[in-house]
C-alpha atoms as a PDB file:
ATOM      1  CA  UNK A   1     -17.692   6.589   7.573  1.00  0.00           C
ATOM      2  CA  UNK A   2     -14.105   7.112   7.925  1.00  0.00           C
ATOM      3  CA  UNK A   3     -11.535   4.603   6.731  1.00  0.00           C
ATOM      4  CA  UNK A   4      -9.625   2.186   9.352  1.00  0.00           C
ATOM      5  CA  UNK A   5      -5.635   1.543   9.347  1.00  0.00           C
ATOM      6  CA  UNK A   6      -7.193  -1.896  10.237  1.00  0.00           C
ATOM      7  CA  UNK A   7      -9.281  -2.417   7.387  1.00  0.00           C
ATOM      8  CA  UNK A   8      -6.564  -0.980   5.112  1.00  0.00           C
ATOM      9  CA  UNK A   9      -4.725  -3.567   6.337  1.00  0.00           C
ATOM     10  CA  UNK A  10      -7.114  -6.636   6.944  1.00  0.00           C
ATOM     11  CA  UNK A  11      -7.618  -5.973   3.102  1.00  0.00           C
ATOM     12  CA  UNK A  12      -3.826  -5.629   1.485  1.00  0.00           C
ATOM     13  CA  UNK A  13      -2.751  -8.618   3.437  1.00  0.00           C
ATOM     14  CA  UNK A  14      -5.701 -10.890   2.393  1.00  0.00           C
ATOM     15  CA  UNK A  15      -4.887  -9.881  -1.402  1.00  0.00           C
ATOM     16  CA  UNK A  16      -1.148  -9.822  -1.164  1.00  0.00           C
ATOM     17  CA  UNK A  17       1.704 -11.751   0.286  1.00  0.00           C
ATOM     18  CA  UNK A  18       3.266  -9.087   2.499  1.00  0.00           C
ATOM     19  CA  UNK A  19       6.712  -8.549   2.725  1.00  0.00           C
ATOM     20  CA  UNK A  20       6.515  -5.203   4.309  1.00  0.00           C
ATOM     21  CA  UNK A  21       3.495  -3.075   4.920  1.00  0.00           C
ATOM     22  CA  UNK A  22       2.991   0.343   6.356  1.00  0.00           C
ATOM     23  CA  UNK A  23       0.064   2.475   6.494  1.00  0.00           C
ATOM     24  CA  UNK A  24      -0.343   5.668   7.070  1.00  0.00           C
ATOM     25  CA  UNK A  25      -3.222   8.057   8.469  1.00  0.00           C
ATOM     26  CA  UNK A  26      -1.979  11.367   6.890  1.00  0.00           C
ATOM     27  CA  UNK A  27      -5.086  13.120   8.075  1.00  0.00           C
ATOM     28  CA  UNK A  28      -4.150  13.317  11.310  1.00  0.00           C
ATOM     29  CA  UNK A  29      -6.963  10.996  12.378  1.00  0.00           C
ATOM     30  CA  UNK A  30      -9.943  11.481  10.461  1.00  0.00           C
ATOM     31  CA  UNK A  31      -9.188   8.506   8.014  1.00  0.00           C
ATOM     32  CA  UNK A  32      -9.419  10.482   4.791  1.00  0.00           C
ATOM     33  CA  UNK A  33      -5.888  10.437   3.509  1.00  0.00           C
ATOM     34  CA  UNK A  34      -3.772   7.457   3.748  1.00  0.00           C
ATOM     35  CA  UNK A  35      -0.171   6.464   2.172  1.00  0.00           C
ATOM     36  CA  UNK A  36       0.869   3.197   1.995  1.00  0.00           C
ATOM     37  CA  UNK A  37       4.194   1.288   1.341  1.00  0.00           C
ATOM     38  CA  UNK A  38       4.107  -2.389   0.146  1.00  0.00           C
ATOM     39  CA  UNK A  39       6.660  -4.364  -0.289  1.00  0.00           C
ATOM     40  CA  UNK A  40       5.088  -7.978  -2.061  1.00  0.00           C
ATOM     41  CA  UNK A  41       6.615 -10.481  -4.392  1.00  0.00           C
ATOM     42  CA  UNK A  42       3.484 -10.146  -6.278  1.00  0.00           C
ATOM     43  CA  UNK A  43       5.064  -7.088  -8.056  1.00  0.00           C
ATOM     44  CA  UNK A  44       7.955  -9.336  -9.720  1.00  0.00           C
ATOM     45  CA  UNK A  45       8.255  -8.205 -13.393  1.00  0.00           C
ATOM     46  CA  UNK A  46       5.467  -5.278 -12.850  1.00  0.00           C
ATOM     47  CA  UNK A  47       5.714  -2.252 -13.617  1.00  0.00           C
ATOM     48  CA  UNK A  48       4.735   0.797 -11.143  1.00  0.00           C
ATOM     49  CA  UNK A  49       1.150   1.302 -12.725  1.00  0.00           C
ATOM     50  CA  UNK A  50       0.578  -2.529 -12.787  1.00  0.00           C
ATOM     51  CA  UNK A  51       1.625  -2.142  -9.489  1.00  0.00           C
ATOM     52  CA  UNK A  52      -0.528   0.315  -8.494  1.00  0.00           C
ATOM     53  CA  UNK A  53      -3.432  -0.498 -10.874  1.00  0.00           C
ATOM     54  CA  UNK A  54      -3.782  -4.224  -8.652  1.00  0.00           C
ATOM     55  CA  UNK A  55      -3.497  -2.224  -5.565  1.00  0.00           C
ATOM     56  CA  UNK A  56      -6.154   0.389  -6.905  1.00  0.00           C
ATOM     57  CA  UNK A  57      -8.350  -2.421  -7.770  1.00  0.00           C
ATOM     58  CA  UNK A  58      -7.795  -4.147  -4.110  1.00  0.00           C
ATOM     59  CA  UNK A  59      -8.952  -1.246  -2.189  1.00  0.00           C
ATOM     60  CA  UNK A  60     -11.230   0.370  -4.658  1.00  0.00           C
ATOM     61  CA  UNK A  61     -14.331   0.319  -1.945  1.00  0.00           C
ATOM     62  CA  UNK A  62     -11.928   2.423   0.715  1.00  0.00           C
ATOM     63  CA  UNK A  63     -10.253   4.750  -1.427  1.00  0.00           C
ATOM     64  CA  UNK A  64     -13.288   5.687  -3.030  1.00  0.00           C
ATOM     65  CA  UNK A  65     -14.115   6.948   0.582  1.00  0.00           C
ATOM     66  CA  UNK A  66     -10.699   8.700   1.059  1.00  0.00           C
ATOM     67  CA  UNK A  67     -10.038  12.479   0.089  1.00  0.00           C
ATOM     68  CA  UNK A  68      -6.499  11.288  -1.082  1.00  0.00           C
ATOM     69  CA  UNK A  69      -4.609   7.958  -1.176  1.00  0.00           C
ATOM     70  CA  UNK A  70      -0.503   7.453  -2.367  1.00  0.00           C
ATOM     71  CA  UNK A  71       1.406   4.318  -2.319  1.00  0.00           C
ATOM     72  CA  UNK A  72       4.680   2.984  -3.192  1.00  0.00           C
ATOM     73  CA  UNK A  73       5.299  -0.546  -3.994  1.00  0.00           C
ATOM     74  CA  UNK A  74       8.614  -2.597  -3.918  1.00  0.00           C
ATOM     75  CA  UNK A  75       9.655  -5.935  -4.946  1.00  0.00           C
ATOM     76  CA  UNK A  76      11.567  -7.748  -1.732  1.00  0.00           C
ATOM     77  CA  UNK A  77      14.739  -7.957  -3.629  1.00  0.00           C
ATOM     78  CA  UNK A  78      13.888  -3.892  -4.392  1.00  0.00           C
ATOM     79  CA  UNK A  79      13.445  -3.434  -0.749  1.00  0.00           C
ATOM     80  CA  UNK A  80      16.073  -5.166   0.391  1.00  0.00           C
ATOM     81  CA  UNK A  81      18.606  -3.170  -2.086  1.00  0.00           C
ATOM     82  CA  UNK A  82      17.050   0.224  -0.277  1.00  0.00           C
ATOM     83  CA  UNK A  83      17.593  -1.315   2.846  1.00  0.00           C
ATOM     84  CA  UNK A  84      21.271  -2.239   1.779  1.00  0.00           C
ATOM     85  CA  UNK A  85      21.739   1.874   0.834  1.00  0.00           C
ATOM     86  CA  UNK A  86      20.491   3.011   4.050  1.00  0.00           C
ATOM     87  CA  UNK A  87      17.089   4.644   3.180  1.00  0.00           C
END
């Protein structure tokens, strides 16, 4: 059964404290290839494979389902500095 943006979500935001969250379906619908971009205080003093590693661990169920899954992670104070730059 195909992956839900809504149970991507339901699932990050019950694990995390969200900053920022977007998901996307880069399957064009068929809910096999998702990217996200989280932006959590959580990640303080982490680096990118912690990072990823406790998101990996959060969703293992769905992206065990997926065909591909890619995320990016930022601190709030990282977020806020791409932000600042324009990007």
């Amino acid at each position: 059964m195909p992956i839900q943006i809504a149970d991507l979500e339901l699932a990050v935001r019950n694990a995390f404290p969200v900053t920022h969250l977007e998901i996307e379906d880069q399957s064009s619908g068929c809910g096999e290839s998702y990217a996200i971009f989280l932006v959590s205080e959580v990640f303080e003093g982490k680096t990118t494979l912690a990072r990823h590693r406790l998101i990996n661990e959060t969703l293992k169920e769905q992206i065990a389902q997926m065909h591909a899954f890619s995320q990016k992670t930022l601190t709030p104070k990282q977020y806020n500095a791409q932000l600042a730059k324009g990007n």
